[in-house]
PDB file of N, CA and C in Angstrom:
ATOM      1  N   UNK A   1       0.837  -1.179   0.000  1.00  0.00           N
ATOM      2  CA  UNK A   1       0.000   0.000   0.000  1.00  0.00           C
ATOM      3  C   UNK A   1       0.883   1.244   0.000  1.00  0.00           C
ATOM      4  N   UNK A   2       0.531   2.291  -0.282  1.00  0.00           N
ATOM      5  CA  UNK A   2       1.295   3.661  -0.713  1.00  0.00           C
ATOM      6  C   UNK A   2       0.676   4.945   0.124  1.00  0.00           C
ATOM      7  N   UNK A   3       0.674   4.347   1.501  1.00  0.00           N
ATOM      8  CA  UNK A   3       0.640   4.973   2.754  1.00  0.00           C
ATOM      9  C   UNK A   3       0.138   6.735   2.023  1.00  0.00           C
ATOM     10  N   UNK A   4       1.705   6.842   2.121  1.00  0.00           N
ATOM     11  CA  UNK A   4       1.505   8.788   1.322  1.00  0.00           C
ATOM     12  C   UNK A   4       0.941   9.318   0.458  1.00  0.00           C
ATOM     13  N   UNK A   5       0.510   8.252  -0.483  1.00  0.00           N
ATOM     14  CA  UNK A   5      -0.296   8.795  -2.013  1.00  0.00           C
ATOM     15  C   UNK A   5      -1.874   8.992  -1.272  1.00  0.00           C
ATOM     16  N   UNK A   6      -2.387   7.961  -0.004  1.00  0.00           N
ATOM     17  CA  UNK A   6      -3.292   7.948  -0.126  1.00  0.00           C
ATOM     18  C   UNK A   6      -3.560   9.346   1.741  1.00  0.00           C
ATOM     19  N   UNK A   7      -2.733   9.418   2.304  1.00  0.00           N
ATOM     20  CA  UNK A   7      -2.143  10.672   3.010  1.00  0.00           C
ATOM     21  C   UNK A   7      -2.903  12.336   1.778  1.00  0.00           C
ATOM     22  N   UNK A   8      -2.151  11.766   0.666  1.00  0.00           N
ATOM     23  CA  UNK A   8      -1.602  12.828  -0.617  1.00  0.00           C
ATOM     24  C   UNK A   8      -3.211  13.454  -0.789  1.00  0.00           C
ATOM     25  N   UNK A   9      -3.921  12.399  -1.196  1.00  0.00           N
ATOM     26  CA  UNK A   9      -5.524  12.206  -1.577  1.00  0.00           C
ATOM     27  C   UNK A   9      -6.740  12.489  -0.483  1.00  0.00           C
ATOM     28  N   UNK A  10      -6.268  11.594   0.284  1.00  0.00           N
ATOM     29  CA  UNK A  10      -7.054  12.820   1.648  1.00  0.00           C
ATOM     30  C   UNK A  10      -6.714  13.988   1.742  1.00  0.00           C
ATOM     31  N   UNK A  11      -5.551  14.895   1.843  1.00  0.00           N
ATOM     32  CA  UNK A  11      -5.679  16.156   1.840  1.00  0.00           C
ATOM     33  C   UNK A  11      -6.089  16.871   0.925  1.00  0.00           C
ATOM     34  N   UNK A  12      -5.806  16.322  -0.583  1.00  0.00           N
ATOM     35  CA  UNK A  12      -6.381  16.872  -1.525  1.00  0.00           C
ATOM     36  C   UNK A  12      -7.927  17.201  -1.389  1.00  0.00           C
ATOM     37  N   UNK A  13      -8.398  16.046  -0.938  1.00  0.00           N
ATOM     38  CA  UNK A  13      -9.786  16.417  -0.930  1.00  0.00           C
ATOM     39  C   UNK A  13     -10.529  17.160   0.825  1.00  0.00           C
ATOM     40  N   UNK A  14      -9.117  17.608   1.335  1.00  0.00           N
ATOM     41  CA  UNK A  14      -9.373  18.880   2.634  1.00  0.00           C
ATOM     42  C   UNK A  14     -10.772  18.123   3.660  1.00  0.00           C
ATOM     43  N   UNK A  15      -9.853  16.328   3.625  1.00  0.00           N
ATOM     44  CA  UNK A  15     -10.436  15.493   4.491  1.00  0.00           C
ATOM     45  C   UNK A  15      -9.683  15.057   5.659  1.00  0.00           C
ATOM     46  N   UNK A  16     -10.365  14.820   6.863  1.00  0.00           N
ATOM     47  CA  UNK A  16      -9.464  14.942   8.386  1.00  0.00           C
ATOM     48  C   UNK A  16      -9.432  13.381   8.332  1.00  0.00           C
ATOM     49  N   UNK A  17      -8.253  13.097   8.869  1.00  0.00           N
ATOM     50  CA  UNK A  17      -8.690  11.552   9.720  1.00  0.00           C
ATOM     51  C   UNK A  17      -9.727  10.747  10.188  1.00  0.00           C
ATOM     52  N   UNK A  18     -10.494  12.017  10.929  1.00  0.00           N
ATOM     53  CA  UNK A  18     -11.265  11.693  11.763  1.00  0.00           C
ATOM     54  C   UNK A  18     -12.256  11.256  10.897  1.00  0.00           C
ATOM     55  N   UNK A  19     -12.853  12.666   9.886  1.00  0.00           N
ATOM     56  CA  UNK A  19     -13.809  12.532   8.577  1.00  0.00           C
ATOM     57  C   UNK A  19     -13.673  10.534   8.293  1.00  0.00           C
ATOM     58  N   UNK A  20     -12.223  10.498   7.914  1.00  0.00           N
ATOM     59  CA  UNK A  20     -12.252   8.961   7.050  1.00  0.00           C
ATOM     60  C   UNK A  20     -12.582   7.834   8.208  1.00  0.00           C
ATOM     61  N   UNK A  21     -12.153   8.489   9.372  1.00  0.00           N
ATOM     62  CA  UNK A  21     -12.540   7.399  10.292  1.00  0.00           C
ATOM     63  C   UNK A  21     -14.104   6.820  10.318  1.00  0.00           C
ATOM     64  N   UNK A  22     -14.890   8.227  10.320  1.00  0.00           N
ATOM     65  CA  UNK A  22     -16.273   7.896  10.255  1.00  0.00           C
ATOM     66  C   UNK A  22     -16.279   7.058   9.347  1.00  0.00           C
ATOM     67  N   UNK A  23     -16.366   7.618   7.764  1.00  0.00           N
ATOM     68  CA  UNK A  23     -16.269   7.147   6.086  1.00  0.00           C
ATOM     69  C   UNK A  23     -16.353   5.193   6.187  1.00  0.00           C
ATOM     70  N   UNK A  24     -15.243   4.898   7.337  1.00  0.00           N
ATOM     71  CA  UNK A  24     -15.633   3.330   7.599  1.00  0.00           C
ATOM     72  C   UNK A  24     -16.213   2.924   8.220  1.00  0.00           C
ATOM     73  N   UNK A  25     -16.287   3.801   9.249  1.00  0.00           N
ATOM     74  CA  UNK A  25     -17.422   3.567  10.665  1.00  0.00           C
ATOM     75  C   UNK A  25     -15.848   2.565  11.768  1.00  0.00           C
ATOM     76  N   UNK A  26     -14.470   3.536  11.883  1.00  0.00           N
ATOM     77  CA  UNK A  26     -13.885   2.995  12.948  1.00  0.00           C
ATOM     78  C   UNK A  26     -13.228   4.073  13.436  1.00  0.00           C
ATOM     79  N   UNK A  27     -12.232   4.025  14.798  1.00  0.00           N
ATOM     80  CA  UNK A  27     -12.052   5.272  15.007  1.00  0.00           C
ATOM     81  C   UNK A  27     -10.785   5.643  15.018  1.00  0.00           C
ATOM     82  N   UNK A  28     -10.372   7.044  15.305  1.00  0.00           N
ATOM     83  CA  UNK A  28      -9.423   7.723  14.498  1.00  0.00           C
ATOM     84  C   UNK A  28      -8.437   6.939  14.851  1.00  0.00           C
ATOM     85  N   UNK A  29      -8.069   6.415  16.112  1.00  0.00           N
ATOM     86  CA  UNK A  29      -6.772   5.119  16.327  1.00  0.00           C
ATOM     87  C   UNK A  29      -6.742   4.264  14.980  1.00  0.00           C
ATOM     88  N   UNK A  30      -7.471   3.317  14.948  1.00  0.00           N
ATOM     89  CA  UNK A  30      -7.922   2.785  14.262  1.00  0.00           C
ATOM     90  C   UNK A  30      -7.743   3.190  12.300  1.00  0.00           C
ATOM     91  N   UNK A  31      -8.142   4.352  12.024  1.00  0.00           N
ATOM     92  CA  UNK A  31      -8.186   4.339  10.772  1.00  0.00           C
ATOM     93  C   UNK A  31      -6.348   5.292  10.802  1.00  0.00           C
ATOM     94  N   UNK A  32      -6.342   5.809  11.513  1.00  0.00           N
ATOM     95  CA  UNK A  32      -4.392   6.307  11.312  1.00  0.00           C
ATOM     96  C   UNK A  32      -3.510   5.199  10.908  1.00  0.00           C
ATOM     97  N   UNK A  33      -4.015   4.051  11.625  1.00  0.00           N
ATOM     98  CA  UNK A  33      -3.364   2.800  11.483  1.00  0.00           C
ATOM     99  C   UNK A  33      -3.399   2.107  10.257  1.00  0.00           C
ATOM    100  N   UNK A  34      -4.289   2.201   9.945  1.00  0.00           N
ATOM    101  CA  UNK A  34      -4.696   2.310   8.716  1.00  0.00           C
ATOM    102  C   UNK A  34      -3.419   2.846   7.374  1.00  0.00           C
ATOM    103  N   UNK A  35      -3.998   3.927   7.375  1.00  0.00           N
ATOM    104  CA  UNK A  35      -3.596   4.851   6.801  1.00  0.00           C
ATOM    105  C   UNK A  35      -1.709   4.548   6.490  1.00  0.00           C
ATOM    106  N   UNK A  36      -1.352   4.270   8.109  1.00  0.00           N
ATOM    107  CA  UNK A  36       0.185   4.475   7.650  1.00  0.00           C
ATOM    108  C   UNK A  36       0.768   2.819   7.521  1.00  0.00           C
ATOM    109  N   UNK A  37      -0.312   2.372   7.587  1.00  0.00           N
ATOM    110  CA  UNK A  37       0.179   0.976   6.729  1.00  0.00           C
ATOM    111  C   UNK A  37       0.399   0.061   7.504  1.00  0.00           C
ATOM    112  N   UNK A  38      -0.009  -0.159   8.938  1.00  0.00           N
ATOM    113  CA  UNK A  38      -0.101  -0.713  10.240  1.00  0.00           C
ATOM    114  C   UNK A  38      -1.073  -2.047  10.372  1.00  0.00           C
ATOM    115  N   UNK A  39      -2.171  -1.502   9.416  1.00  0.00           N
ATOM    116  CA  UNK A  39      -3.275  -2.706   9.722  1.00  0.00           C
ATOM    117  C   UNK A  39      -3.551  -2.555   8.354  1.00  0.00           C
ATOM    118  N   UNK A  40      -4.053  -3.373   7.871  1.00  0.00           N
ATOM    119  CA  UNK A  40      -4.673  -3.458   6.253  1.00  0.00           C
ATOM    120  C   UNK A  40      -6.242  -3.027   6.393  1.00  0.00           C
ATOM    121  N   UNK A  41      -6.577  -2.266   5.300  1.00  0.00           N
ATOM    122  CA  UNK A  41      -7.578  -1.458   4.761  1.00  0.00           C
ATOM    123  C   UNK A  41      -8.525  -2.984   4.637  1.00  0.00           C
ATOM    124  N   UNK A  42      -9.837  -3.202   4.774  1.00  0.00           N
ATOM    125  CA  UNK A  42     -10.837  -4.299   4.169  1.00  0.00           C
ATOM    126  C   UNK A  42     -11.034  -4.347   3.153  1.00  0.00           C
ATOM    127  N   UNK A  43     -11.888  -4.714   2.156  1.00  0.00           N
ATOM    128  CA  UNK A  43     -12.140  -4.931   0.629  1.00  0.00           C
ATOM    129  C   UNK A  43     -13.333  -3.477   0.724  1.00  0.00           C
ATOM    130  N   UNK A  44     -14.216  -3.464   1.850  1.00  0.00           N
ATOM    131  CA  UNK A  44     -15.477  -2.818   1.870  1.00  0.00           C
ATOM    132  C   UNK A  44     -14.911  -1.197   2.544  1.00  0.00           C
ATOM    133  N   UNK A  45     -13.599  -2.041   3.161  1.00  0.00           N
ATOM    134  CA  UNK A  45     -13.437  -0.098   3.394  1.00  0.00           C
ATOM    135  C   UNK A  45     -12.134   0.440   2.407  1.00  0.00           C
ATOM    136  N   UNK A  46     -11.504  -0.248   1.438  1.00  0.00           N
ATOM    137  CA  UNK A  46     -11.256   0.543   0.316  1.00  0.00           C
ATOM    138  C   UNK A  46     -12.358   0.775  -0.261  1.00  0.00           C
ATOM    139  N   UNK A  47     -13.247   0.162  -0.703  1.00  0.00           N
ATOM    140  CA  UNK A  47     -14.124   0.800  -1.756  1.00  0.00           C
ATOM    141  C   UNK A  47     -14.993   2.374  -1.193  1.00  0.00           C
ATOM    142  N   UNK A  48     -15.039   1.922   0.564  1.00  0.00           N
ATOM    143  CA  UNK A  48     -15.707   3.042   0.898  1.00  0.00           C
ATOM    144  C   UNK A  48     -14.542   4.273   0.867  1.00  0.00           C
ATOM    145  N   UNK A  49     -13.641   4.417   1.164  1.00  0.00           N
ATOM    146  CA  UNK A  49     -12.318   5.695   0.875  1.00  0.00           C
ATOM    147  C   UNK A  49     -12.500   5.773  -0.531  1.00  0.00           C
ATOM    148  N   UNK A  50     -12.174   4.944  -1.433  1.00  0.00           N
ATOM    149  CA  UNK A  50     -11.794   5.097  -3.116  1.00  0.00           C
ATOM    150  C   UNK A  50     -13.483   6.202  -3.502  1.00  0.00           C
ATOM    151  N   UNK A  51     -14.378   5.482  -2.898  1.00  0.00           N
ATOM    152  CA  UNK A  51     -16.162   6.576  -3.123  1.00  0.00           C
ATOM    153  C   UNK A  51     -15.729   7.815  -2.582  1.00  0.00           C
ATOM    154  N   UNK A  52     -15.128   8.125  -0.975  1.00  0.00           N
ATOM    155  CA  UNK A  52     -14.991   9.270  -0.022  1.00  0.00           C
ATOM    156  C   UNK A  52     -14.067  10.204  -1.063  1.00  0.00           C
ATOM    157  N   UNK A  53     -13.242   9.933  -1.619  1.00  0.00           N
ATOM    158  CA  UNK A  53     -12.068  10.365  -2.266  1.00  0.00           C
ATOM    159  C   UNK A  53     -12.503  10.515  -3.762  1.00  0.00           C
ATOM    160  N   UNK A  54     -13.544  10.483  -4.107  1.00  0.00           N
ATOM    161  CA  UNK A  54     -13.176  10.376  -5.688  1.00  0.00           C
ATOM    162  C   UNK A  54     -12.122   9.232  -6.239  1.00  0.00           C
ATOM    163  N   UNK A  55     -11.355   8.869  -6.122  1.00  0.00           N
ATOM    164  CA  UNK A  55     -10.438   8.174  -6.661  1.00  0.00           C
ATOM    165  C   UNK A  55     -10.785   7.554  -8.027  1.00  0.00           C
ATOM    166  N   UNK A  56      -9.742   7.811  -8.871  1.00  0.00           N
ATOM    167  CA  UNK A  56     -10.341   7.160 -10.529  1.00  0.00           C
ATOM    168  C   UNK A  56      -9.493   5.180 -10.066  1.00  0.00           C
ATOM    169  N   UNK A  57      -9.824   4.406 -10.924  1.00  0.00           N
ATOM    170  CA  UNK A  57      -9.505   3.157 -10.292  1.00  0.00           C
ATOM    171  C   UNK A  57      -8.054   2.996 -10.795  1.00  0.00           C
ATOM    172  N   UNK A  58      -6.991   3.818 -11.315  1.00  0.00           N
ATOM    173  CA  UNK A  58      -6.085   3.392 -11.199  1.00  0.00           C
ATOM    174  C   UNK A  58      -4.985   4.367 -10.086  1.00  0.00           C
ATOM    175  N   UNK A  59      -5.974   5.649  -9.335  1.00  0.00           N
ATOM    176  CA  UNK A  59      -5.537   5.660  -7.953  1.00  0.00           C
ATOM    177  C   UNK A  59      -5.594   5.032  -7.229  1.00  0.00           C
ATOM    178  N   UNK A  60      -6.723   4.060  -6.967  1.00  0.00           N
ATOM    179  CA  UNK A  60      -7.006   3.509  -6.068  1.00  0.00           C
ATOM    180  C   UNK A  60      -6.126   2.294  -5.828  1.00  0.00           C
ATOM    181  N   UNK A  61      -5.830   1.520  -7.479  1.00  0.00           N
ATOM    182  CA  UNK A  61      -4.502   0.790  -7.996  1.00  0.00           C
ATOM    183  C   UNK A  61      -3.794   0.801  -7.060  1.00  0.00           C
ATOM    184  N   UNK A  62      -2.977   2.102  -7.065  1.00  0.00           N
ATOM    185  CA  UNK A  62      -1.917   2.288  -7.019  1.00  0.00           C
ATOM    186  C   UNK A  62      -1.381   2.830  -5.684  1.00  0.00           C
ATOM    187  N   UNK A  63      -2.684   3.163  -4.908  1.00  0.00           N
ATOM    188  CA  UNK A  63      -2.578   3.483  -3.318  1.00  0.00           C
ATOM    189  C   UNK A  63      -2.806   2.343  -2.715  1.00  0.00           C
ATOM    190  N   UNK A  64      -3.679   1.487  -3.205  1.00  0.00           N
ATOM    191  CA  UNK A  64      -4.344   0.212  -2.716  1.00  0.00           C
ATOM    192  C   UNK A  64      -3.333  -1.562  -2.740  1.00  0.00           C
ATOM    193  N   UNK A  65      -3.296  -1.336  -3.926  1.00  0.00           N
ATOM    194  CA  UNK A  65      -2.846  -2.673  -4.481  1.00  0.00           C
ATOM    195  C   UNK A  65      -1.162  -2.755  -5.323  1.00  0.00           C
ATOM    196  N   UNK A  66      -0.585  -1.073  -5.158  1.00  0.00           N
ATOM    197  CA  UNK A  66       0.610  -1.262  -5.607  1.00  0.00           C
ATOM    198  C   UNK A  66       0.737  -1.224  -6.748  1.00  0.00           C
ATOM    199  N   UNK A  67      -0.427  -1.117  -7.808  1.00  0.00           N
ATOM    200  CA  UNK A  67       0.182  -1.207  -8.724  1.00  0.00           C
ATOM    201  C   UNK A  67      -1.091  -2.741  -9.874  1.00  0.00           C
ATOM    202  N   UNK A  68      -1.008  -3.623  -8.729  1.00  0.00           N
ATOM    203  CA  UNK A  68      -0.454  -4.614  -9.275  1.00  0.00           C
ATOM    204  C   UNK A  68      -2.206  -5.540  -9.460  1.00  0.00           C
ATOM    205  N   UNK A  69      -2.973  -4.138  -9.141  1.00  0.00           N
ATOM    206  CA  UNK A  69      -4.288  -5.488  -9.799  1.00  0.00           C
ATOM    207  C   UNK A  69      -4.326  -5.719 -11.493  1.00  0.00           C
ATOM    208  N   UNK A  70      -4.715  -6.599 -11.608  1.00  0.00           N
ATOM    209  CA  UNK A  70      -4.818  -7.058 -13.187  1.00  0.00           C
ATOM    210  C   UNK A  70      -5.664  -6.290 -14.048  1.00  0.00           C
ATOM    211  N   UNK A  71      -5.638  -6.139 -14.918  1.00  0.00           N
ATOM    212  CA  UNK A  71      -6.429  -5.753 -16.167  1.00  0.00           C
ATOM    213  C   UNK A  71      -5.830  -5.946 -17.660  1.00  0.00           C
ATOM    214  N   UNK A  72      -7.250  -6.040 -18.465  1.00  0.00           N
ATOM    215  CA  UNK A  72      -6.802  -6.220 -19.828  1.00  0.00           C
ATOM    216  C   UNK A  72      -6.476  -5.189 -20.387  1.00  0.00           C
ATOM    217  N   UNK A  73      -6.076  -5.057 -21.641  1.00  0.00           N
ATOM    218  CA  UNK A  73      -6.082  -3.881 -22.377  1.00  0.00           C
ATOM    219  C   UNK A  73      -6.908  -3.980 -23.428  1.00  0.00           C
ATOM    220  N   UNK A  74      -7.611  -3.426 -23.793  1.00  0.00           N
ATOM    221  CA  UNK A  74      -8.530  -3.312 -24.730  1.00  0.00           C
ATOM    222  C   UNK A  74      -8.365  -1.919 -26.143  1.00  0.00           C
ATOM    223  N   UNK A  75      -7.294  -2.404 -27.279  1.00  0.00           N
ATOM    224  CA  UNK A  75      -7.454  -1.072 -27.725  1.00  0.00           C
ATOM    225  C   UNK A  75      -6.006  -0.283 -27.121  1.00  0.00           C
ATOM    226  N   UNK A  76      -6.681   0.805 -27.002  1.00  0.00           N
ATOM    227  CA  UNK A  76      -6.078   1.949 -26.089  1.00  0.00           C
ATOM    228  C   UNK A  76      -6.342   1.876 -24.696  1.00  0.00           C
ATOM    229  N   UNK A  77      -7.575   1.233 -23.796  1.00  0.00           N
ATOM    230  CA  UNK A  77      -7.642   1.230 -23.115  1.00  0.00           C
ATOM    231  C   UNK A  77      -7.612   0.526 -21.970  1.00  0.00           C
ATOM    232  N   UNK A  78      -7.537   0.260 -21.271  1.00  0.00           N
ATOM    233  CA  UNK A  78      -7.181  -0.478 -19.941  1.00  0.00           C
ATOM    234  C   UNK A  78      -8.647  -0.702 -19.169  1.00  0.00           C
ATOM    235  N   UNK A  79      -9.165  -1.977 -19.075  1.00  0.00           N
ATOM    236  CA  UNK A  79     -10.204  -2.188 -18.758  1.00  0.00           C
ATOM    237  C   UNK A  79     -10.323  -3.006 -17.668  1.00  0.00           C
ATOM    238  N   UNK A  80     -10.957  -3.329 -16.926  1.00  0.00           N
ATOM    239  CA  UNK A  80     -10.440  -4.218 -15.257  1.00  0.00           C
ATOM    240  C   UNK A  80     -11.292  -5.561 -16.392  1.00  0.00           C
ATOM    241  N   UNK A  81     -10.653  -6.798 -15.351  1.00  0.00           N
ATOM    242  CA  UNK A  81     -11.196  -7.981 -16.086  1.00  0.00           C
ATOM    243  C   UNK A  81     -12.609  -8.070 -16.041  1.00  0.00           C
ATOM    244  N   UNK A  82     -13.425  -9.007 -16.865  1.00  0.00           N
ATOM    245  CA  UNK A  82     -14.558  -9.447 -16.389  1.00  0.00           C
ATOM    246  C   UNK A  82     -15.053 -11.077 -16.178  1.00  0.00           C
ATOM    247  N   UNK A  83     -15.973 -10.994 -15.085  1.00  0.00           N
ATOM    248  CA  UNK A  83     -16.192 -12.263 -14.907  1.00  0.00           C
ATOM    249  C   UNK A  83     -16.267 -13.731 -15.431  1.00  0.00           C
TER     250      UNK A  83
END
């Protein structure tokens, strides 16, 4: 996970800790820990930050997963797999 990008992205969007703490429903201990890479994020509370944040899905990539979730390319474009 990319601790600072996603540090980077909360401030961008002039969001507190505390704010994201709610955003999962845990508390600010709790989501700091988070944050600096202490405890791992859930499946249900990235998706809820990546919604809080705007995040396009290859921020979320790349704060989340490193980089390294899969997708096809389609074309020009980069498309996540499908089922």
């Amino acid at each position: 996970m990319n601790s600072m990008e996603l540090s980077f992205a909360r401030q961008r969007k002039k969001r507190t800790q505390q704010q994201m703490a709610g955003v999962i429903k845990k508390s600010l201990d709790s989501y700091s820990k988070k944050e600096r890479d202490k405890v791992s994020f859930s499946p249900d509370e990235i998706v809820a930050v990546t919604l809080d944040l705007e995040l396009t899905f290859d921020q979320m990539n790349d704060i989340f997963f490193d980089g390294h979730l899969p997708f096809r390319k389609s074309g020009s474009e980069a498309l996540p797999p499908t089922p």
